[in-house]
Structure formats: structure tokens, C-alpha cells
C-alpha atoms as a PDB file:
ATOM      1  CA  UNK A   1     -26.637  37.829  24.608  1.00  0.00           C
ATOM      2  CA  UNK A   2     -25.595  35.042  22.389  1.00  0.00           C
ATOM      3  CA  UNK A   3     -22.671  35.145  20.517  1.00  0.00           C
ATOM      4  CA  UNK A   4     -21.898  32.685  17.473  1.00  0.00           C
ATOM      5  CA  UNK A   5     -19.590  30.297  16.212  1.00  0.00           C
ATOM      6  CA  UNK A   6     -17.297  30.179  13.059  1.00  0.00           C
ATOM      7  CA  UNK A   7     -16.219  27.249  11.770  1.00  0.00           C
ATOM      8  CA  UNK A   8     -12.838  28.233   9.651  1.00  0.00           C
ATOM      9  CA  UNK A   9     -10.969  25.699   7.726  1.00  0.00           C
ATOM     10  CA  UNK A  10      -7.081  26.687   8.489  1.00  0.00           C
ATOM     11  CA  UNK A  11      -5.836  24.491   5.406  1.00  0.00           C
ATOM     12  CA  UNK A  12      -2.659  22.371   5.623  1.00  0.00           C
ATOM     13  CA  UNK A  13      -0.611  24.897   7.521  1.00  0.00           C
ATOM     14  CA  UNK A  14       1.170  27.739   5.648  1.00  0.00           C
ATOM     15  CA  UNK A  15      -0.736  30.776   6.817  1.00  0.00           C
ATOM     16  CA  UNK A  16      -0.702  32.286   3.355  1.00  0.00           C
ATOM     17  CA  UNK A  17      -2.978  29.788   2.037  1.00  0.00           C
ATOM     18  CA  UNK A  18      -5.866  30.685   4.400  1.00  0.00           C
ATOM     19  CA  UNK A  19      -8.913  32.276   2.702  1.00  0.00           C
ATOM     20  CA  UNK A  20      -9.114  36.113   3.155  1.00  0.00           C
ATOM     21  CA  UNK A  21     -12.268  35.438   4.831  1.00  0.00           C
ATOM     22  CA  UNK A  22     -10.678  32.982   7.240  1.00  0.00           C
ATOM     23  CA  UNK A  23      -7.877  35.130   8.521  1.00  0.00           C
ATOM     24  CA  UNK A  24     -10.662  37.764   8.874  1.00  0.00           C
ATOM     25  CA  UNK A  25     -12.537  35.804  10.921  1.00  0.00           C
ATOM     26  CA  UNK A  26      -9.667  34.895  12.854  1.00  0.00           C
ATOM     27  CA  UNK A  27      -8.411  38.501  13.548  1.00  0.00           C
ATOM     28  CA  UNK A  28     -11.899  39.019  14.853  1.00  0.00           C
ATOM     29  CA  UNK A  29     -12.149  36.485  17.285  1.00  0.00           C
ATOM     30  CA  UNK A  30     -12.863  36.632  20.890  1.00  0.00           C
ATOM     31  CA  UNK A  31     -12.102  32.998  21.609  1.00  0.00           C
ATOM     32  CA  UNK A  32     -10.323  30.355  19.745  1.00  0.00           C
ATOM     33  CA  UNK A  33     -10.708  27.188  19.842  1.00  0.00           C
ATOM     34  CA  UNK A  34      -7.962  24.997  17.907  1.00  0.00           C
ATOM     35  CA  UNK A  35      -7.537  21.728  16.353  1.00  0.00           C
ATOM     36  CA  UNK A  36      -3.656  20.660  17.669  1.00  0.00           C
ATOM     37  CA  UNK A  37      -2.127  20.383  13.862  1.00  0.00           C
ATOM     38  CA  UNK A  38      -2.826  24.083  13.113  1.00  0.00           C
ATOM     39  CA  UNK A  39       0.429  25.604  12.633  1.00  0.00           C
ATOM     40  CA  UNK A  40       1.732  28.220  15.043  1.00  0.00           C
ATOM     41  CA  UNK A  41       1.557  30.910  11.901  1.00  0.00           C
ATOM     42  CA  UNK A  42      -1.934  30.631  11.271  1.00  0.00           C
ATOM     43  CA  UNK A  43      -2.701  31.330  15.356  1.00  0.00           C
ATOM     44  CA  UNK A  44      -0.645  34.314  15.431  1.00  0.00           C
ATOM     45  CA  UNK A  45      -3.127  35.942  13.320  1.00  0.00           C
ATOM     46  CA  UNK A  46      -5.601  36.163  16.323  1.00  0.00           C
ATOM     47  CA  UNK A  47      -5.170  39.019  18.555  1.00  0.00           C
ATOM     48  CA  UNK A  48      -3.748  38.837  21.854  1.00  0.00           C
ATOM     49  CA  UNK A  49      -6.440  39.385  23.776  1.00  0.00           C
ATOM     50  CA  UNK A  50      -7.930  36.226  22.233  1.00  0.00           C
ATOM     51  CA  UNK A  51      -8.489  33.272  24.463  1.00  0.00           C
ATOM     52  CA  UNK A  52      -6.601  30.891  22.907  1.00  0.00           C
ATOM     53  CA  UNK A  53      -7.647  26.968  23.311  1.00  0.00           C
ATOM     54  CA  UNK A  54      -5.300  23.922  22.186  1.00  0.00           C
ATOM     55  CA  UNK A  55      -8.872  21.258  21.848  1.00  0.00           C
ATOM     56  CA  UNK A  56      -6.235  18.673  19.479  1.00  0.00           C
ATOM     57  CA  UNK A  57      -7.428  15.058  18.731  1.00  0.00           C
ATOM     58  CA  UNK A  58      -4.564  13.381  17.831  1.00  0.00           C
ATOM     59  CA  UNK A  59      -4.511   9.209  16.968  1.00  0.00           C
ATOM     60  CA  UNK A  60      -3.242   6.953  20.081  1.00  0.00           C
ATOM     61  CA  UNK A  61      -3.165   9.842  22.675  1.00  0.00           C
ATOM     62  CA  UNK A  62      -5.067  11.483  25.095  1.00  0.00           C
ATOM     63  CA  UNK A  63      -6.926  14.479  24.170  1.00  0.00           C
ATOM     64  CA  UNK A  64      -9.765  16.233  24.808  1.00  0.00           C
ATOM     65  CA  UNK A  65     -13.240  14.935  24.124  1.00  0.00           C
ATOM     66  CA  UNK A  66     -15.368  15.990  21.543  1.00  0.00           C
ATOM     67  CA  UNK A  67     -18.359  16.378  24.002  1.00  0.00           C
ATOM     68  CA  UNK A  68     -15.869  18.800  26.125  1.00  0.00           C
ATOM     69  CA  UNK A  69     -15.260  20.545  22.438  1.00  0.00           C
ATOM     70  CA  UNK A  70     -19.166  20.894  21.443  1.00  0.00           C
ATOM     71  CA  UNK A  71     -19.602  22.440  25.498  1.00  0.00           C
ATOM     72  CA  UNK A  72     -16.972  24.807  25.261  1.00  0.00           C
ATOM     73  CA  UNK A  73     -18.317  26.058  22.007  1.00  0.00           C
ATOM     74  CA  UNK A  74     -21.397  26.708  23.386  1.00  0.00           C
ATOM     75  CA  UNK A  75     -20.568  27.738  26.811  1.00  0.00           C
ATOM     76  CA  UNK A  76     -18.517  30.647  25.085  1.00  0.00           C
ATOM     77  CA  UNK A  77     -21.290  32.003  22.707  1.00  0.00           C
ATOM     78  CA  UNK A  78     -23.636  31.899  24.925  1.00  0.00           C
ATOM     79  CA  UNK A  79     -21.972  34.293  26.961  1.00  0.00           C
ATOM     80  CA  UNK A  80     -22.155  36.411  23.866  1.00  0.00           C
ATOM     81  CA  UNK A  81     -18.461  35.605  22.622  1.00  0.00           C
ATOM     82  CA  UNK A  82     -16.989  35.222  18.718  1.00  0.00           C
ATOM     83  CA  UNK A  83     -15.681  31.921  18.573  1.00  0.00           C
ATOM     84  CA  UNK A  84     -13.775  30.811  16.036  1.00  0.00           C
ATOM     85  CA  UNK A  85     -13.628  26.853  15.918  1.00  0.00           C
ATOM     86  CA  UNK A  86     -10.101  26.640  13.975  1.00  0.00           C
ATOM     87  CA  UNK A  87     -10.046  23.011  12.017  1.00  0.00           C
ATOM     88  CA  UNK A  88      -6.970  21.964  10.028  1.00  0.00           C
ATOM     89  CA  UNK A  89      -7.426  21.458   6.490  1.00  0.00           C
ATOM     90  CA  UNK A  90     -11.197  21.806   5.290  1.00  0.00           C
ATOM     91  CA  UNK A  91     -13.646  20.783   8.025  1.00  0.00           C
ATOM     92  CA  UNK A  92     -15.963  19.178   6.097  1.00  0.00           C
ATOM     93  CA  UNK A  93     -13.588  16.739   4.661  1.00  0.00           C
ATOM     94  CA  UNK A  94     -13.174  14.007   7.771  1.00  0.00           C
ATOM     95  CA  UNK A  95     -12.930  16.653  10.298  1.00  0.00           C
ATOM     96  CA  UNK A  96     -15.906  15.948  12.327  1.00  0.00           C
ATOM     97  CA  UNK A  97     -17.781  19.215  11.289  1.00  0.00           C
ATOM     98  CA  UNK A  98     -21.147  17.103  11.768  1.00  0.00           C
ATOM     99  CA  UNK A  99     -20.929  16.214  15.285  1.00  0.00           C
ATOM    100  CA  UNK A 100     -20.131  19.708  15.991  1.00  0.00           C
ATOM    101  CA  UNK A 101     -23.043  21.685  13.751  1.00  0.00           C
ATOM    102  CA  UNK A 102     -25.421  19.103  15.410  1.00  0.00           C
ATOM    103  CA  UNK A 103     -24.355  20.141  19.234  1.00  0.00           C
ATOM    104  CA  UNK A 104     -24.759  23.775  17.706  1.00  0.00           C
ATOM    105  CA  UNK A 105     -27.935  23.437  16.204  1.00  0.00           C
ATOM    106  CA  UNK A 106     -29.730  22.022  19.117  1.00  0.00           C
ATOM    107  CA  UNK A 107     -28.517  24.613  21.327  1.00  0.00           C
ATOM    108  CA  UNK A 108     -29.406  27.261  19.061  1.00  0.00           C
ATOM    109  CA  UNK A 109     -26.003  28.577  18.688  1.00  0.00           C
ATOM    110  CA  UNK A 110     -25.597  30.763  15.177  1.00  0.00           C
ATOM    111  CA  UNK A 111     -22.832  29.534  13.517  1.00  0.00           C
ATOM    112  CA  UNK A 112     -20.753  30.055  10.032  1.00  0.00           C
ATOM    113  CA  UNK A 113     -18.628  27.541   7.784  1.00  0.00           C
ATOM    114  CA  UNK A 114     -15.473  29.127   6.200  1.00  0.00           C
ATOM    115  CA  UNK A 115     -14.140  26.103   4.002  1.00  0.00           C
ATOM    116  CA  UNK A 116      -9.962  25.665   3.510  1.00  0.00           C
ATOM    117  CA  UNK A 117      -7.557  23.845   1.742  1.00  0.00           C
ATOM    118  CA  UNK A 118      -7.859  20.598   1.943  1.00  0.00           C
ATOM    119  CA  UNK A 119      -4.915  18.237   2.104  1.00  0.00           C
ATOM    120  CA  UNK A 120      -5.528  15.999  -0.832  1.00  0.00           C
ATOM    121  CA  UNK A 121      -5.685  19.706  -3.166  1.00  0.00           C
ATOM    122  CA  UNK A 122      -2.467  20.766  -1.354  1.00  0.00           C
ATOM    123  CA  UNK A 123      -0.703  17.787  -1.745  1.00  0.00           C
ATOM    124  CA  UNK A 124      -1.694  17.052  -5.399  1.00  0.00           C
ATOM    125  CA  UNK A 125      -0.606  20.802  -5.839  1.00  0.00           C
ATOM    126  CA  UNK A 126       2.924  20.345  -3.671  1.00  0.00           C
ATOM    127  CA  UNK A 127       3.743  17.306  -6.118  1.00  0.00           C
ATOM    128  CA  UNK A 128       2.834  19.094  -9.161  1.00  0.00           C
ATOM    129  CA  UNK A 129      -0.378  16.453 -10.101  1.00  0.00           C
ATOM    130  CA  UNK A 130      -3.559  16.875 -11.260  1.00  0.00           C
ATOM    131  CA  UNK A 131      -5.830  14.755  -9.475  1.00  0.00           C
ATOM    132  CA  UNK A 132      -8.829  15.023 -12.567  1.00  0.00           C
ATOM    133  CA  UNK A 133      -6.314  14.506 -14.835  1.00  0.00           C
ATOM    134  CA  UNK A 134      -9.215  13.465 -18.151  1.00  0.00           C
ATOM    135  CA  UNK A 135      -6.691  11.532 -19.663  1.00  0.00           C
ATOM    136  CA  UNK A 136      -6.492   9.329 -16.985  1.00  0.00           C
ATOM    137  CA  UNK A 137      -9.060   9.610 -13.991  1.00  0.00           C
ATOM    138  CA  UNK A 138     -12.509  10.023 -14.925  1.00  0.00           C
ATOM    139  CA  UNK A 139     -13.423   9.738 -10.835  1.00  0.00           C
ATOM    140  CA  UNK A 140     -11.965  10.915  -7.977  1.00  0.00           C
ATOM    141  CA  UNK A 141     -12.798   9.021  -4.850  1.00  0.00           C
ATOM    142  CA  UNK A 142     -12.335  10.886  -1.268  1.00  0.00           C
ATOM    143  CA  UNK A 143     -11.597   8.032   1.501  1.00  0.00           C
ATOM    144  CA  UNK A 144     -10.056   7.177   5.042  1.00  0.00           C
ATOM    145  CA  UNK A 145      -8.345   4.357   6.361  1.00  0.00           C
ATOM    146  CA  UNK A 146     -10.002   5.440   9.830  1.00  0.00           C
ATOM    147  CA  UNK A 147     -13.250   5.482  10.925  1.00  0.00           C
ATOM    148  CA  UNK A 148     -15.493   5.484  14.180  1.00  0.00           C
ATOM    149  CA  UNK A 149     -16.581   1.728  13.106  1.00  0.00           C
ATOM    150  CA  UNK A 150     -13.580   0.606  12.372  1.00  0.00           C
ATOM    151  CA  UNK A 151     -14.712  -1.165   9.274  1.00  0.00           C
ATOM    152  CA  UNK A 152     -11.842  -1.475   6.382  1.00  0.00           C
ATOM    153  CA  UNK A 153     -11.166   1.579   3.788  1.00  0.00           C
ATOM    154  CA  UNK A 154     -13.802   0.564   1.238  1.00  0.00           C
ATOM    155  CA  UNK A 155     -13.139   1.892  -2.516  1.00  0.00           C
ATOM    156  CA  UNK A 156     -15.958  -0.168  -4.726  1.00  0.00           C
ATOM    157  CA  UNK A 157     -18.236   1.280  -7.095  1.00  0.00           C
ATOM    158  CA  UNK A 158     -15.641   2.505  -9.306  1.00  0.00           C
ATOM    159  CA  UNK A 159     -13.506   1.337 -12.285  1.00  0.00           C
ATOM    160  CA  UNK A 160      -9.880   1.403 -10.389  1.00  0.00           C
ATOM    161  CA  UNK A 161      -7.983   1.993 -13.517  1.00  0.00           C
ATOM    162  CA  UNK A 162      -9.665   5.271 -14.041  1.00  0.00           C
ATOM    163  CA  UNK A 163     -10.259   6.205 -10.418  1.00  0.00           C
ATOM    164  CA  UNK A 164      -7.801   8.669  -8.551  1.00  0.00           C
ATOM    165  CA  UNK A 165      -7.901   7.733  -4.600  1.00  0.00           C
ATOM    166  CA  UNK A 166      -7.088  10.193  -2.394  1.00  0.00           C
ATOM    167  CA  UNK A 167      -6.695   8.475   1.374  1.00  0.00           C
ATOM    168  CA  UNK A 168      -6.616  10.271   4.457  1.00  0.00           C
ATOM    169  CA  UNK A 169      -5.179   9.298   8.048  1.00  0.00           C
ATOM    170  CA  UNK A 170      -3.290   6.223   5.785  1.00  0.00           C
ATOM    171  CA  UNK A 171      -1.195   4.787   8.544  1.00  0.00           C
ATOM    172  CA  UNK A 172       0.325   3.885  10.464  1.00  0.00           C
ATOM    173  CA  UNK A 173      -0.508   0.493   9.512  1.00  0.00           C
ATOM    174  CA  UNK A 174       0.337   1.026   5.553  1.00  0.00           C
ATOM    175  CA  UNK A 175       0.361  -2.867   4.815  1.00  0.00           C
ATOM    176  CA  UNK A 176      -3.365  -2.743   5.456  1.00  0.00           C
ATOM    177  CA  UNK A 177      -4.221   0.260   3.799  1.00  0.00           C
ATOM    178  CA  UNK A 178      -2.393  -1.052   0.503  1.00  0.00           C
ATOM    179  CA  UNK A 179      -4.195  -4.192   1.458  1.00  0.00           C
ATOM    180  CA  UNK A 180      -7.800  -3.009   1.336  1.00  0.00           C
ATOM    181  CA  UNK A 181      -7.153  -0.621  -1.719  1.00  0.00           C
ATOM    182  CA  UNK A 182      -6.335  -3.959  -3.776  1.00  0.00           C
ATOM    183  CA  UNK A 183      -9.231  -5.769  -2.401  1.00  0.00           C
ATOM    184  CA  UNK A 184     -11.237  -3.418  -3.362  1.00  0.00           C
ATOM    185  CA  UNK A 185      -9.748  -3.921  -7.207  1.00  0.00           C
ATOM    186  CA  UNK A 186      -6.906  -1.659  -7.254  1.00  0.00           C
ATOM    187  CA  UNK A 187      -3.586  -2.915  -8.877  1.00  0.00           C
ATOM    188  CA  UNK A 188      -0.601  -3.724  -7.111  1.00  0.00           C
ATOM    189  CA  UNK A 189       1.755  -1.795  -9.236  1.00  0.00           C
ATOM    190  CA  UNK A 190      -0.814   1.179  -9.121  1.00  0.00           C
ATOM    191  CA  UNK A 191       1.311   4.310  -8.737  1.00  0.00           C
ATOM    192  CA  UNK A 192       0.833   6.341  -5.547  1.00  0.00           C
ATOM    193  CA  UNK A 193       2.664   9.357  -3.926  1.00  0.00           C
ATOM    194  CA  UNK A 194       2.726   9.126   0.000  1.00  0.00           C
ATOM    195  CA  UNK A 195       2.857  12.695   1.622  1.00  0.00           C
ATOM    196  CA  UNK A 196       3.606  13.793   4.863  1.00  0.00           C
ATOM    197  CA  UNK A 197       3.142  17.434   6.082  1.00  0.00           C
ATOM    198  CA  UNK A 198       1.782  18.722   2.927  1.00  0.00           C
ATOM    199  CA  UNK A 199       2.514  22.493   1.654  1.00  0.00           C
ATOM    200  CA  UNK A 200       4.751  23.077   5.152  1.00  0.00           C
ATOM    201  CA  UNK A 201       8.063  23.536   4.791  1.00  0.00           C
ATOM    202  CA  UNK A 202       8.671  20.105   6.854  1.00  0.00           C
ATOM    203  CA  UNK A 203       6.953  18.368   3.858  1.00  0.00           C
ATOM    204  CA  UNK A 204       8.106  14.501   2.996  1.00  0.00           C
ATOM    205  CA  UNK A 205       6.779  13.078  -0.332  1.00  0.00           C
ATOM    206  CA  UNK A 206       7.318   9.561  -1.700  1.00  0.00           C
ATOM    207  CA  UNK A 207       6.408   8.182  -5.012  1.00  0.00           C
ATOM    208  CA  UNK A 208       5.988   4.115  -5.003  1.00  0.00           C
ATOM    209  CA  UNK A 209       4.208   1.434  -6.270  1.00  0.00           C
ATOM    210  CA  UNK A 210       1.469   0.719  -4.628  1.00  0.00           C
ATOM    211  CA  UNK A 211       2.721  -2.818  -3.268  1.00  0.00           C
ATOM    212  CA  UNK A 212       5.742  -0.417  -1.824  1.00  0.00           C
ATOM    213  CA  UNK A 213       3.038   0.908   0.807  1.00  0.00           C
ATOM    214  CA  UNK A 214       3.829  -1.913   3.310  1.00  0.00           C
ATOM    215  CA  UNK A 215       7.168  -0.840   3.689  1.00  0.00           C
ATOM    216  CA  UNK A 216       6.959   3.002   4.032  1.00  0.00           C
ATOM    217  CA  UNK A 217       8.449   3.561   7.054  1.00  0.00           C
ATOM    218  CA  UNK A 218       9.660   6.792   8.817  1.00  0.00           C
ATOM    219  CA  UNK A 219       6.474   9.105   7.483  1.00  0.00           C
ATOM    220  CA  UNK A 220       5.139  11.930  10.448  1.00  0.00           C
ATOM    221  CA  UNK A 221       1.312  12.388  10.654  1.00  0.00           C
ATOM    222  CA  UNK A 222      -0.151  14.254   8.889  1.00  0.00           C
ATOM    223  CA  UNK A 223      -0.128  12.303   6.038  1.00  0.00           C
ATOM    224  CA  UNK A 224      -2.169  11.470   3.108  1.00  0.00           C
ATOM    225  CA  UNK A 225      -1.884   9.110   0.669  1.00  0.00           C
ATOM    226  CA  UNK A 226      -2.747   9.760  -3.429  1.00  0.00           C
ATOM    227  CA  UNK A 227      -3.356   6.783  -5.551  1.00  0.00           C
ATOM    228  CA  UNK A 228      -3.582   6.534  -9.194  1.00  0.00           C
ATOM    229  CA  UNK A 229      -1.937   7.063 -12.601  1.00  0.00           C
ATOM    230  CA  UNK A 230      -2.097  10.542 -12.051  1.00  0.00           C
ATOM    231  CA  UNK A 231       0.636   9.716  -9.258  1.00  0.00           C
ATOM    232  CA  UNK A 232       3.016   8.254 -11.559  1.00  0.00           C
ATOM    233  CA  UNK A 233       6.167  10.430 -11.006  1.00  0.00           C
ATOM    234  CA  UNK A 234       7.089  12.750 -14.137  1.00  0.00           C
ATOM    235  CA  UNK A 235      10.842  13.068 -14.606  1.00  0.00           C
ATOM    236  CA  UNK A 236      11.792  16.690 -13.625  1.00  0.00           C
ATOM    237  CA  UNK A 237      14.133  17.740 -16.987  1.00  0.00           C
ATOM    238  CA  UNK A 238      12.658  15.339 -19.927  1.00  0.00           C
ATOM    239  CA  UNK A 239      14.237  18.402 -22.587  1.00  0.00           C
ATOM    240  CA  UNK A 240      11.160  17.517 -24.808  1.00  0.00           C
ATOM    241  CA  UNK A 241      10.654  19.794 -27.388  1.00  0.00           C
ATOM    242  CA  UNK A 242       7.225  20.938 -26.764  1.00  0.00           C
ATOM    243  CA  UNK A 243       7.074  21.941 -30.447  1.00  0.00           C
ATOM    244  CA  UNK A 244       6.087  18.237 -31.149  1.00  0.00           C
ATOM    245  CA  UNK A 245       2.894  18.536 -28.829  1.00  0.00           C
ATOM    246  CA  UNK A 246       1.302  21.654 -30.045  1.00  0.00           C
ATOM    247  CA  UNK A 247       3.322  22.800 -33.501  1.00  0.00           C
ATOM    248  CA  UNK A 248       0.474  24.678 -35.037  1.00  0.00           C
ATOM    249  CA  UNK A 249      -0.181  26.717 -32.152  1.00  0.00           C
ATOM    250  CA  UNK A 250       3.416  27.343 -31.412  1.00  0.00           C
ATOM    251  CA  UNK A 251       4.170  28.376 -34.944  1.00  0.00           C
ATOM    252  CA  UNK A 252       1.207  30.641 -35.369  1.00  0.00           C
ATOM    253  CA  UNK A 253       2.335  32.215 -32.009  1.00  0.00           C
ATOM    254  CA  UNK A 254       5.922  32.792 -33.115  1.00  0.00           C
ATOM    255  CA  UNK A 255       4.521  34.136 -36.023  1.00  0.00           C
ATOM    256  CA  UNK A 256       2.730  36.590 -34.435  1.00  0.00           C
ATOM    257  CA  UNK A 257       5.402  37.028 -32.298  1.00  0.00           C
ATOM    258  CA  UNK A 258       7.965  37.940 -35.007  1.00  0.00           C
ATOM    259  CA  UNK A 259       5.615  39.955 -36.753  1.00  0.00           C
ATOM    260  CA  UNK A 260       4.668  42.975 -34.179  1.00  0.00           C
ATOM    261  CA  UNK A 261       8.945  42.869 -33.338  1.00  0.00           C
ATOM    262  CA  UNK A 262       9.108  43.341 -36.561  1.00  0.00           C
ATOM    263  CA  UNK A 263       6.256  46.297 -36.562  1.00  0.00           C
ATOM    264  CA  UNK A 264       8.261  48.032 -33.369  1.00  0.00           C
ATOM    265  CA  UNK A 265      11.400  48.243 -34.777  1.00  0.00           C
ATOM    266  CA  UNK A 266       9.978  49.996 -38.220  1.00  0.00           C
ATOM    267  CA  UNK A 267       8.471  52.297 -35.758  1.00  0.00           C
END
């Protein structure tokens, strides 16, 4: 009896910003088989009885293989087990989701994609960006700064002034990350917002320049890396008097406003 595969997307680490569907998949699982950033709060969702498999690729150490990954997999629903393939972050965004449906397709293994949180969306959101912002990024281009060729992080095609970059996996070598963005047209004094652990409660963020990057030193993987004028820090208390923004819709609101207090207190 063949079993199947889900593919759940465990988002940057905070269990409460799984899906519904993902932590339903996750109760439900026979087997799991994890990715080594997912947080120790998302796993205790699975059920004891789960199997429970640390299959972590991490940069500059050993780990396991992704051929030992795509076999264990299938080894486990073939043998007519739920597996639940647990992938920080979303897996289709750089987390080798196509190697993996290809081993599963040719061995005829049923299998399900449960998206998450990715961490550009978590980190934009942590920061308190927008990273559409229409007043100033018509584009939003989704790159990394590492890649199975090892070619440089290329970011053409686009007007850089009214692009928003979001880079993944952006060190450890910042100098040439900052170095290929402004190859590739990007200003120097670009603003950017480097952030480390995004939406955990071990989060690091740090808003720069983006001929700062070279000297960022200190930041724990994960990390990603948002570059643009929508990264241009907002001072937290500016005391602006919103009035002068939006004063007809204000004073039409206050208006209103006034007039059903008014209305109560006749009542």
C-alpha cells in the first residue's frame, strides 16, 4: 500500500504562523521528515508516535544528502506511511522543492504542497515595510546570493530605483553580495534592512546603506537581506498630525462621529 507525501511549508518559525492546513497535516503525520531550521514549536505539533527525522542542510557543514532525503521519502510511503516533508519558510521559494517533486514523481509517490510564510513576507512584516510599496517599487525581484552554479546574484532586467530586492542566504560574504547588487545597477546609498531570524523571538534587524553591507558583522543564519526605498527606516514617533494627509476624510468622519454621540445622548 502506498502512502503519500506532504510537502508543508513551516514558515519562519513561530508556530502560530503555520497555515491551519499545515499544522493539520502535521498532527496527522506518521513520519516526519525535517528541514534543521524548523523551530522546536512547530515539531511539537506532531504526535508522539511520529517518527521524527532531523534531514537539515545547513551552509559549510555536513549534512545529509538530498539523494538520502528523496530515498527516505519514498522508502516511507511506500510502505504505506503519511509523510510529512517539513521545509522552513515556503518550499517553493529556494528550498529545493523541485529536486524533491521530481524523485516523487518518478517513483509514483502521491504527494501534496502546503505553501508557508516565506521569509522575505515575514521579515518585511517584522520591520513594519511594505515590500509593493506603489509609491516606490513598481517590481519586486526574489533572488539568492547562493546557488548550485555558483554564478554571482544577478538582479538585471529591472529599473533599480523602482525595484524592491529581496535576497536570500546573503552572507556570509556581505561585501560581495553588496558588490553584485551594484553591478547589477543598484545604488550604493540604496537603503536596505538586514534581518536575521525573522518573526522569532531571537530576531536581529539592521537598517544601512547599502555600501554598509560589507561591514555587517555578527548576523546568525537565517538571514535575509531587503533592498530598496521601501527599506528606508521610518522614525518610530514623527507626532505628525495625520490631519494634514487625509483632512477631508478625517473631518467628514468626526463629523459623523459627533453627530450619532450627539443622537445617543438625546436618546
Amino acid at each position: 500500500m502506498t502512502g503519500k507525501v506532504i510537502i508543508v511549508g513551516a514558515g519562519p518559525g513561530p508556530a502560530d504562523l503555520l497555515t491551519l492546513r499545515a499544522s493539520t497535516a502535521l498532527r496527522a503525520a506518521e513520519v516526519v521528515l525535517h528541514d534543521d531550521l524548523v523551530t522546536a514549536e512547530v515539531l511539537a505539533l506532531a504526535v508522539q508516535s511520529a517518527r521524527t527525522l532531523n534531514v537539515g542542510k545547513r551552509c559549510g557543514t555536513r549534512s545529509t544528502t538530498q539523494d538520502h532525503i528523496n530515498a527516505l521519502m519514498i522508502w516511507h510511503a511506500r510502505r504505506g506511511k503519511v509523510v510529512v516533508r517539513l521545509k522552513s519558510g515556503d518550499p517553493a521559494v529556494f528550498g529545493r522543492l523541485g529536486e524533491e517533486l521530481e524523485a516523487l514523481r518518478r517513483a509514483g509517490v502521491p504527494f501534496e504542497i502546503i505553501p508557508g510564510v516565506t521569509a522575505s513576507s515575514a521579515a518585511a512584516a517584522s520591520v513594519g515595510i511594505t515590500l509593493t510599496d506603489r509609491n516606490s517599487a513598481s517590481a519586486l525581484l526574489v533572488v539568492t546570493a547562493h546557488n548550485v552554479r555558483g554564478e554571482k546574484l544577478r538582479a538585471s532586467g529591472f529599473d533599480p530605483q523602482r525595484t524592491s530586492f529581496a535576497v536570500y542566504m546573503p552572507g556570509p560574504d556581505y561585501g560581495s553580495t553588496a558588490r553584485d547588487l551594484m553591478e547589477s545597477g543598484v545604488d550604493a546609498n540604496t537603503p536596505c534592512v538586514l534581518v536575521s531570524h525573522a518573526g522569532r523571538a531571537s530576531e536581529q534587524k539592521c537598517f544601512m546603506a547599502l555600501y554598509d553591507l560589507p561591514f555587517a558583522l555578527g548576523v546568525a543564519a537565517p538571514a535575509i537581506l531587503l533592498v530598496g526605498e521601501v527599506a528606508r527606516r521610518v522614525p518610530e514617533h514623527t507626532h505628525k498630525d495625520v490631519s494634514d494627509l487625509i483632512p477631508n476624510v478625517l473631518s467628514a468622519l468626526e463629523s459623523e462621529s459627533e453627530g450619532v454621540l450627539r443622537t445617543k445622548l438625546r436618546a
